[in-house]
Structures are given as structure tokens and as C-alpha cells.
Protein backbone atom coordinates (compact mmCIF):
# COMPACT_ATOMS: atom_id res chain seq x y z
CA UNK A 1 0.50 19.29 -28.77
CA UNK A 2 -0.38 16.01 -26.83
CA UNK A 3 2.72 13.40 -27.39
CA UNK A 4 2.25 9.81 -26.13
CA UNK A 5 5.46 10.54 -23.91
CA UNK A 6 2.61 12.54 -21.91
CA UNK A 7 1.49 9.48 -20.64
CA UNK A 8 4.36 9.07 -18.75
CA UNK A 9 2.96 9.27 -14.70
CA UNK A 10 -0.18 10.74 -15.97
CA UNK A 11 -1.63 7.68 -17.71
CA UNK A 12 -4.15 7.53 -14.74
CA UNK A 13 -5.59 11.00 -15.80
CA UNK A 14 -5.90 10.27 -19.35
CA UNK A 15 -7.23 6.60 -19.15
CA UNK A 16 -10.07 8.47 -16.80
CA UNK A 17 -10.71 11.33 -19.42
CA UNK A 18 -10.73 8.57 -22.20
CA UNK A 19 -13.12 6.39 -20.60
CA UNK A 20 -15.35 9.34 -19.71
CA UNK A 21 -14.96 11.02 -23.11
CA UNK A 22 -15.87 7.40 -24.34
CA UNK A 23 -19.13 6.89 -22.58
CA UNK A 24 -20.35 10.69 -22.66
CA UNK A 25 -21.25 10.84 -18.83
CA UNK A 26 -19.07 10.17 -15.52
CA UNK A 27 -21.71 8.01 -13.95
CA UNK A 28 -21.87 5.38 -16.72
CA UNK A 29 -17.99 5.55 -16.73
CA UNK A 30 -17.85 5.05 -13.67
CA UNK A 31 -20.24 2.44 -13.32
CA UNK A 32 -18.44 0.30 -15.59
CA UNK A 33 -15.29 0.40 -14.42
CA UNK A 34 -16.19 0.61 -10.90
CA UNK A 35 -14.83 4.07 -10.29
CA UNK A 36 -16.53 7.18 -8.48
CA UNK A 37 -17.77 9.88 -10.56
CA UNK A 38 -15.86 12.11 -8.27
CA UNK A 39 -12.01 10.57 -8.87
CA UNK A 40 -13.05 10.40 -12.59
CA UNK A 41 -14.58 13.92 -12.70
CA UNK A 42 -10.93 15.10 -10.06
CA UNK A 43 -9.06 12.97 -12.69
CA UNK A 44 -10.27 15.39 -15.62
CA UNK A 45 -9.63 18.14 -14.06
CA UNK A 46 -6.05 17.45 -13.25
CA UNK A 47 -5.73 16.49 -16.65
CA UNK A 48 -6.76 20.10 -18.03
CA UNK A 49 -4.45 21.79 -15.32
CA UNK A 50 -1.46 19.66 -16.78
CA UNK A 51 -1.98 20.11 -20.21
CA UNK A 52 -3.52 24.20 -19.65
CA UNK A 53 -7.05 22.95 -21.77
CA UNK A 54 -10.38 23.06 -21.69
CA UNK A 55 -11.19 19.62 -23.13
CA UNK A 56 -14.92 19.20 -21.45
CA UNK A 57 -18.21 21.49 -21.32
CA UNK A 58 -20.86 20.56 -19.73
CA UNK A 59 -24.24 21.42 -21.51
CA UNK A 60 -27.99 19.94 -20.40
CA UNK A 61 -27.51 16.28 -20.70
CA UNK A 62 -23.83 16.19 -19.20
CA UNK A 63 -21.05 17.58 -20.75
CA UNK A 64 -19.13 17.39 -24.53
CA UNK A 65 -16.08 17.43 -25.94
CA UNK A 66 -14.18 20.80 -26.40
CA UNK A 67 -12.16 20.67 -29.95
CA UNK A 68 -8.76 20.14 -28.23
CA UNK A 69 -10.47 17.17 -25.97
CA UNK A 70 -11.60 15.52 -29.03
CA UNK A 71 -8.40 15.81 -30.51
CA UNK A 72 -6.71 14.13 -27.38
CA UNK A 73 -9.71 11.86 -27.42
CA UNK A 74 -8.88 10.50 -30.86
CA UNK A 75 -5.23 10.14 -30.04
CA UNK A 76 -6.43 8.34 -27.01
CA UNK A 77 -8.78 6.00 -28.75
CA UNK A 78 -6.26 4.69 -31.72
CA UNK A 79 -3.55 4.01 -29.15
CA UNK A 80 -6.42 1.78 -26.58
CA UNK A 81 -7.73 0.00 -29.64
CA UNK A 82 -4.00 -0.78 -31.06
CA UNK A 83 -2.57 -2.67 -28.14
CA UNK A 84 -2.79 -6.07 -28.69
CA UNK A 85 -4.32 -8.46 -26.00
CA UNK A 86 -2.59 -11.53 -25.12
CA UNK A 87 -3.85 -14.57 -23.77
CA UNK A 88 -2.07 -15.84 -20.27
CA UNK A 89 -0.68 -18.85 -22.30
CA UNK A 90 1.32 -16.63 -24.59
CA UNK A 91 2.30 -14.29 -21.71
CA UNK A 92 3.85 -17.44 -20.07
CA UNK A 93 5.57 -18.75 -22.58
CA UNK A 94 6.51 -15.92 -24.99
CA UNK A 95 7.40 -12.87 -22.26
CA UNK A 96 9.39 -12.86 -19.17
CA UNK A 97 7.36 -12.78 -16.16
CA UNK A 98 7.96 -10.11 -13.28
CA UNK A 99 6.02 -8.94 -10.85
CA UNK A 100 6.66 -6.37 -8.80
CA UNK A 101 5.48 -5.98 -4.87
CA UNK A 102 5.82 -3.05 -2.80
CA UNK A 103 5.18 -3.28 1.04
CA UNK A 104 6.95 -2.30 4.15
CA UNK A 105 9.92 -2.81 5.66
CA UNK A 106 8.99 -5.22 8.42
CA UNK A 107 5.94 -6.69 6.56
CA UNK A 108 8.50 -7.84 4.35
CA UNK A 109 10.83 -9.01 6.69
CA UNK A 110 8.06 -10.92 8.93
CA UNK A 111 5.71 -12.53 6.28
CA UNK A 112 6.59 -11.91 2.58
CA UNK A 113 9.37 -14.55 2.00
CA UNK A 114 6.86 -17.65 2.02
CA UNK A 115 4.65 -16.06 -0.41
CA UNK A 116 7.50 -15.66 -2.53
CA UNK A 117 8.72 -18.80 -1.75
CA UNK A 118 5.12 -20.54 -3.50
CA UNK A 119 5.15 -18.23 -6.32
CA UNK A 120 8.39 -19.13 -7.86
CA UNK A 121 7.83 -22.75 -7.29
CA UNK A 122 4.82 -21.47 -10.00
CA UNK A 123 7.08 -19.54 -11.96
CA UNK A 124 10.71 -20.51 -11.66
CA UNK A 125 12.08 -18.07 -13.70
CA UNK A 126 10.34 -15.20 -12.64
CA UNK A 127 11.86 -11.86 -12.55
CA UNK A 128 11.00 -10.16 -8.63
CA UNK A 129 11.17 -6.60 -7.64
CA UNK A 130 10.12 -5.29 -4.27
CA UNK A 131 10.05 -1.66 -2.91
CA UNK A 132 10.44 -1.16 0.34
CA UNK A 133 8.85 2.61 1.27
CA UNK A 134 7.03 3.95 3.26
CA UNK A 135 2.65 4.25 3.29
CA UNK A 136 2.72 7.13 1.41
CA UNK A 137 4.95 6.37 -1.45
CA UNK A 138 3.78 2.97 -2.02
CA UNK A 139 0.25 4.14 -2.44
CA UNK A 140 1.47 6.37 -5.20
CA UNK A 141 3.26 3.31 -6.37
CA UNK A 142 0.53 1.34 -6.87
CA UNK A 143 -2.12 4.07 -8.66
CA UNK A 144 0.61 4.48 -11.05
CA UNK A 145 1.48 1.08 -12.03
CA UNK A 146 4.73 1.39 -10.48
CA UNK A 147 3.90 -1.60 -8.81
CA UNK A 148 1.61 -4.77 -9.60
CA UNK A 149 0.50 -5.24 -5.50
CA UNK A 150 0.47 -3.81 -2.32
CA UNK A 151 0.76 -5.80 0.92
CA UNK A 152 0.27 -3.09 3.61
CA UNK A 153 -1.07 -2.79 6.31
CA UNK A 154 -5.06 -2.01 6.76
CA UNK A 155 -7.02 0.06 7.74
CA UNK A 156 -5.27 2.35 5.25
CA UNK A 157 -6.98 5.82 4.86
CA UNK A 158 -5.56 6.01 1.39
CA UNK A 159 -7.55 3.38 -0.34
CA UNK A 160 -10.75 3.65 0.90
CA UNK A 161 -12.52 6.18 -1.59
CA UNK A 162 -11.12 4.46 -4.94
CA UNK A 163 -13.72 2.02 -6.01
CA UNK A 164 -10.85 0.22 -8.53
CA UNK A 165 -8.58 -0.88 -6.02
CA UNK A 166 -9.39 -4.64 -4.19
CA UNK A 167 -8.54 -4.56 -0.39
CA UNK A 168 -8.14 -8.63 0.95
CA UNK A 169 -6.95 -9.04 4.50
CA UNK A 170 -4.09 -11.48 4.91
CA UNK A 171 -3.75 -11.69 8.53
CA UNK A 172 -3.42 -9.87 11.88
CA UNK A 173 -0.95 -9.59 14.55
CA UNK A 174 -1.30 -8.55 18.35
CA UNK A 175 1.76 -5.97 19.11
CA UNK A 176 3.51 -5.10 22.75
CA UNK A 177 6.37 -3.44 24.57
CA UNK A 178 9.61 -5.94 25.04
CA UNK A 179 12.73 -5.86 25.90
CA UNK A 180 15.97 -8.14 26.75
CA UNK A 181 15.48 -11.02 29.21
CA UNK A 182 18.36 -9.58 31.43
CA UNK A 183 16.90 -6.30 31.47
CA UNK A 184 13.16 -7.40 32.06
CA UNK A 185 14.77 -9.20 35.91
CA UNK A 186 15.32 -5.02 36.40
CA UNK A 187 11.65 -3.80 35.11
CA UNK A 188 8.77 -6.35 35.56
CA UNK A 189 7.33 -5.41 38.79
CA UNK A 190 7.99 -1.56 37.96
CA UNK A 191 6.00 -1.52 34.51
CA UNK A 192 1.85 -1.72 34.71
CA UNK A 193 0.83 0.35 32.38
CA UNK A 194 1.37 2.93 29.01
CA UNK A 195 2.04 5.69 31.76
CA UNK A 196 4.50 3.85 33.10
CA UNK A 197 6.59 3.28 30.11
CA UNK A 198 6.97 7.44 30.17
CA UNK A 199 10.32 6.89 33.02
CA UNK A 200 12.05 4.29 30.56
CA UNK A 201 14.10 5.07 27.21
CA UNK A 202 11.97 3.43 24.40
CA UNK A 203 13.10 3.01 20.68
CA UNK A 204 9.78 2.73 18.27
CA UNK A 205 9.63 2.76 14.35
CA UNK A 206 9.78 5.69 13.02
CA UNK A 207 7.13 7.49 10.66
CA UNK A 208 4.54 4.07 9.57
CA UNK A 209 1.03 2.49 9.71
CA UNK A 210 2.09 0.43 12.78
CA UNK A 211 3.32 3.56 14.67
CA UNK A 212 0.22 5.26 13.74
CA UNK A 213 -2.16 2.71 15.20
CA UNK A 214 0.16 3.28 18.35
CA UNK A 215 -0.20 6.74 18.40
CA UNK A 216 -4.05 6.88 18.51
CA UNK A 217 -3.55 3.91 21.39
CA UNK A 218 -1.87 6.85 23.58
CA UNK A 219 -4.24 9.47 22.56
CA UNK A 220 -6.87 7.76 23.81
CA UNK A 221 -5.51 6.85 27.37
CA UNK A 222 -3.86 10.45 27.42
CA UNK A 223 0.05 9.41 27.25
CA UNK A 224 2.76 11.18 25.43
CA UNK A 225 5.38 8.88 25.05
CA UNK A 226 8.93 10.37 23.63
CA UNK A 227 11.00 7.47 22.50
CA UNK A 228 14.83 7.95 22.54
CA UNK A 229 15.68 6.90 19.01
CA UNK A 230 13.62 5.67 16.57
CA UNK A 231 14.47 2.90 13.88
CA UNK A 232 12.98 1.18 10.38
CA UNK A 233 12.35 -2.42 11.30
CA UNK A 234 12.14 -4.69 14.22
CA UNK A 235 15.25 -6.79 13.66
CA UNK A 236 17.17 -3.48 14.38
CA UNK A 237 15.74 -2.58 17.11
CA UNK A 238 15.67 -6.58 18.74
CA UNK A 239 19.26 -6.07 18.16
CA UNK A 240 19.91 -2.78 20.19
CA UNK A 241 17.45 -3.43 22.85
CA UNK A 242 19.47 -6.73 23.42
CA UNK A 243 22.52 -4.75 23.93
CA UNK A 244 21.39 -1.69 25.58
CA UNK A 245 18.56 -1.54 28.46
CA UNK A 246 15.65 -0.06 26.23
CA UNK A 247 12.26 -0.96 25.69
CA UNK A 248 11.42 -2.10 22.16
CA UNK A 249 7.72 -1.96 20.52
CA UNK A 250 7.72 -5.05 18.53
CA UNK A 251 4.39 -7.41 17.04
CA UNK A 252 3.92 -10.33 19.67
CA UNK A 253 4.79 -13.29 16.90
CA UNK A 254 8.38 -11.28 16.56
CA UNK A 255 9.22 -11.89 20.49
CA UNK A 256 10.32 -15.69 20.60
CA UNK A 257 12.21 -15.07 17.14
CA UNK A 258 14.16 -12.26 18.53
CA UNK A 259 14.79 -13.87 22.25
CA UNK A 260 12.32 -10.46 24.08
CA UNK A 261 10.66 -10.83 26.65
CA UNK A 262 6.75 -9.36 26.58
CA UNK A 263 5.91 -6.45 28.79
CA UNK A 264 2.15 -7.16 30.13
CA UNK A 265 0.17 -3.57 30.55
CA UNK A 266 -3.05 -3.45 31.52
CA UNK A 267 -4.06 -1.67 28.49
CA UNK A 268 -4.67 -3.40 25.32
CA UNK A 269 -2.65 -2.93 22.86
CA UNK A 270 -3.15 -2.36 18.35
CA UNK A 271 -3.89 -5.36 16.55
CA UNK A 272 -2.02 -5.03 13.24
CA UNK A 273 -4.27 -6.08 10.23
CA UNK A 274 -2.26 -7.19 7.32
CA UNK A 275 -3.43 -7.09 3.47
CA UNK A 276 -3.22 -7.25 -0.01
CA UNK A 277 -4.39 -4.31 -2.29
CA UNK A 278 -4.19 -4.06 -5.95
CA UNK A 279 -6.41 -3.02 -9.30
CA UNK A 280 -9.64 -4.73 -9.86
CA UNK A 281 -9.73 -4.58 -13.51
CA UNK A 282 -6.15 -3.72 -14.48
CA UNK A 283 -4.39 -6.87 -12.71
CA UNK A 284 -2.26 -8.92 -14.81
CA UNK A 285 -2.61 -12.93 -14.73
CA UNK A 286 0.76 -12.94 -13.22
CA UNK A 287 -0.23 -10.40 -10.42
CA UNK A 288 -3.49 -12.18 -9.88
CA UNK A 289 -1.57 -15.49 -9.43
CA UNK A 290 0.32 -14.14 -6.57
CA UNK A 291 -2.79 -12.39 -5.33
CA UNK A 292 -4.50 -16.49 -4.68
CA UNK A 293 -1.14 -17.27 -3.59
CA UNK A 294 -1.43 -14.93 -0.72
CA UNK A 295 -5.23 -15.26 0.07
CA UNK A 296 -5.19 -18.92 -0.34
């Protein structure tokens, strides 16, 4: 029997069924909520492996509702059409506001405190959550309503096929190699290039976009590199490279804050792409107001 506790981290799949149920055809579904007919039609089909139904048929002109899908269709309908829209005012003054924001460890770090620094001088009581996590996680995050935002960084392979998500670019940041101003007087006329770097111990993020963008850097001028330890965020690894003669992989803005020195290769190195992702028609006005916040 279909309980609303079902909902719980499937809502996605059942607000997909419902809206296709709704309209009678994925395409006009999907046209007005600016999905693909493909994620609604994958989204319906999860839905019937989770609860073991059949709740569409197709027949000439599309498909129809099985007897259990109408069933859950009904059950659907009465609990859209019963919650109660608010306006922003009463939001404002009648509810706490929160918003949450998941991004990464050294986005966070680098850039996020001065957005949050303008958004509480809008709301000065506002509740704020962040999740740090990793690329993966936080896009699962965010299609679950786990989260209201996503600052991440971009290209990013997961968001491109889902017509309801908004990608905005922030900003961008050159990256390079560094390392301690004593130990650079050792190294700077022995390092030229990424094949060069192979005879030095290196400490790189671990498993993230940034390291990604690396790797496909090396791939394409054929170097392996195999760094000695690997570490979540740049302040970390500013502060071991300082103390230990290693060679750090840092974003070029993060050098002067963290006394480094730049290593000049003759390749060019990633430029980092910063942005904001988050629904297009599910966005609350809170969200939204940190969303112009950011872009402004």
C-alpha cells in the first residue's frame, strides 16, 4: 500500500510520475516543467521497481494509467493540491528562514564566506547549514532537496542532461604547482615542465573536480604523476609544504594568502570555473535571494 512516508528520498520519482500521470504524455510533462522525456520516462520506471508495480501502459496515443497507478495517482494529487502556498512576505515574517548550501571543501574555504557575509546582512536571523562533500554526494544532495544550492565547480558531467537544474558561473581561477619560498631557492632552475615535477614528492587533493581537470591536463601531455600524500583542502597542504620540501598544487589567487611561491611550467595549466546550480522551478524565495546574491 503506498504511505506518504514513501516519499521519503523518492519524492523525485513520484513528483515525475504525478506530473506525467497528470498531463497523459511525457513530452507535454516535460515541456512544462522543463524536464526531458527521458529522466521523466527513467523516473517512472524507478518508481515501479521500488514499489514492484505496473502503474503505466502504453496504448496508441501514449500510455494510461494501470489501476494501482491511478490509485497512487489520486493519493498523489490530494496531497499536491493540499499544500498551501505562501507568499514570500509571510515566509519572512511568519517561518524561520534557512537555507542550506552544499559545496566543496576549498570552494568554501576560498570564496563562500562573503556571500554569506551579504546574505545575512538580508536576513539576520537566518538559520545556515553547509555540507561539505564531495562531487558526487552533493549532486545527490541537491536532486533530493537535501540542499537548496550548489556552488561547485563547472564543467560538471552530472548536471548537464537535467533540463530542471540552472547552471550560473560565478567565477574562474588559474591553478599551478607551489611550494615554500625557502624550498623554491633549491628547485627553480631544475623545474620546466609537468615531466619534471615526476623527480619531486608532490601532495595534491585527493578524489575532486579540481583534481580531475588536473588529471586530463597530464593525460594529454603523457605524464603520470604519483603524489606522495594527498590531502582535502589547500590550507592543509600550504601548511605542510611550508614545513616539509614538497610541491603543493594550489589555485594561483591562494599563493600570496598562503606565503607559496608559483612554479612557472611551460605548459598551461586548468582554469577552475566556479558556479552556482540549483532547481529552476522548485527554488524557494530564500534560495533565490542568495542565488542574486552570488551572481550579482
Amino acid at each position: 500500500m503506498f504511505e506518504l512516508n514513501d516519499l521519503r528520498g523518492n519524492f523525485n520519482y513520484y513528483y515525475d510520475f504525478y506530473i506525467s500521470a497528470k498531463e497523459k504524455s511525457y513530452s507535454e510533462a516535460g515541456r512544462k516543467h522543463s524536464i526531458s522525456q527521458s529522466s521523466l520516462s527513467r523516473s517512472v520506471q524507478q518508481l515501479e521497481n521500488i514499489l514492484d508495480l505496473k502503474l503505466l501502459k502504453t496504448n496508441n496515443k501514449g500510455f494510461e494509467l494501470t489501476l494501482d497507478g491511478e490509485r497512487i495517482y489520486n493519493k498523489l494529487d490530494k496531497f499536491f493540491n493540499s499544500i498551501e502556498v505562501f507568499s514570500a512576505d509571510e515566509l519572512s515574517s511568519n517561518l524561520d528562514v534557512i537555507l542550506t548550501v552544499g559545496t566543496t571543501r576549498n570552494i568554501a574555504d576560498f570564496i563562500l564566506s562573503d556571500y554569506l557575509s551579504d546574505f545575512i546582512k538580508l536576513y539576520p536571523k537566518a538559520k545556515i547549514n553547509i555540507k561539505i562533500d564531495n562531487a558526487s554526494n552533493l549532486n545527490d544532495y541537491l536532486i533530493n532537496h537535501k540542499i537548496d544550492v550548489l556552488i561547485d565547480y563547472l564543467p560538471n558531467i552530472n548536471y548537464s542532461e537535467r533540463l530542471d537544474l540552472e547552471v550560473k558561473p560565478i567565477t574562474q581561477y588559474n591553478t599551478c604547482f607551489a611550494c615554500s619560498k625557502s624550498y623554491y631557492e633549491n628547485i627553480k632552475n631544475k623545474i620546466k615542465s609537468l615531466k619534471d615535477l615526476t623527480n619531486y614528492d608532490l601532495v595534491i587533493s585527493g578524489s575532486s573536480r579540481r583534481r580531475q581537470m588536473l588529471d586530463e591536463i597530464l593525460q594529454i601531455n603523457d605524464v603520470e604523476l604519483d603524489p606522495k600524500y594527498q590531502m582535502p583542502d589547500s590550507k592543509l597542504m600550504a601548511d605542510f609544504i611550508k614545513k616539509n620540501d614538497f610541491i603543493g598544487y594550489f589555485i594561483e589567487d591562494e599563493i600570496e594568502e598562503y606565503d607559496l611561491v608559483k612554479i612557472e611550467l611551460k605548459e598551461k595549466m586548468p582554469i577552475n570555473a566556479i558556479g552556482i546550480i540549483y532547481p529552476k522551478k522548485t527554488i524557494n524565495h530564500v534560495a533565490k535571494d542568495f542565488v542574486n546574491i552570488v551572481l550579482r
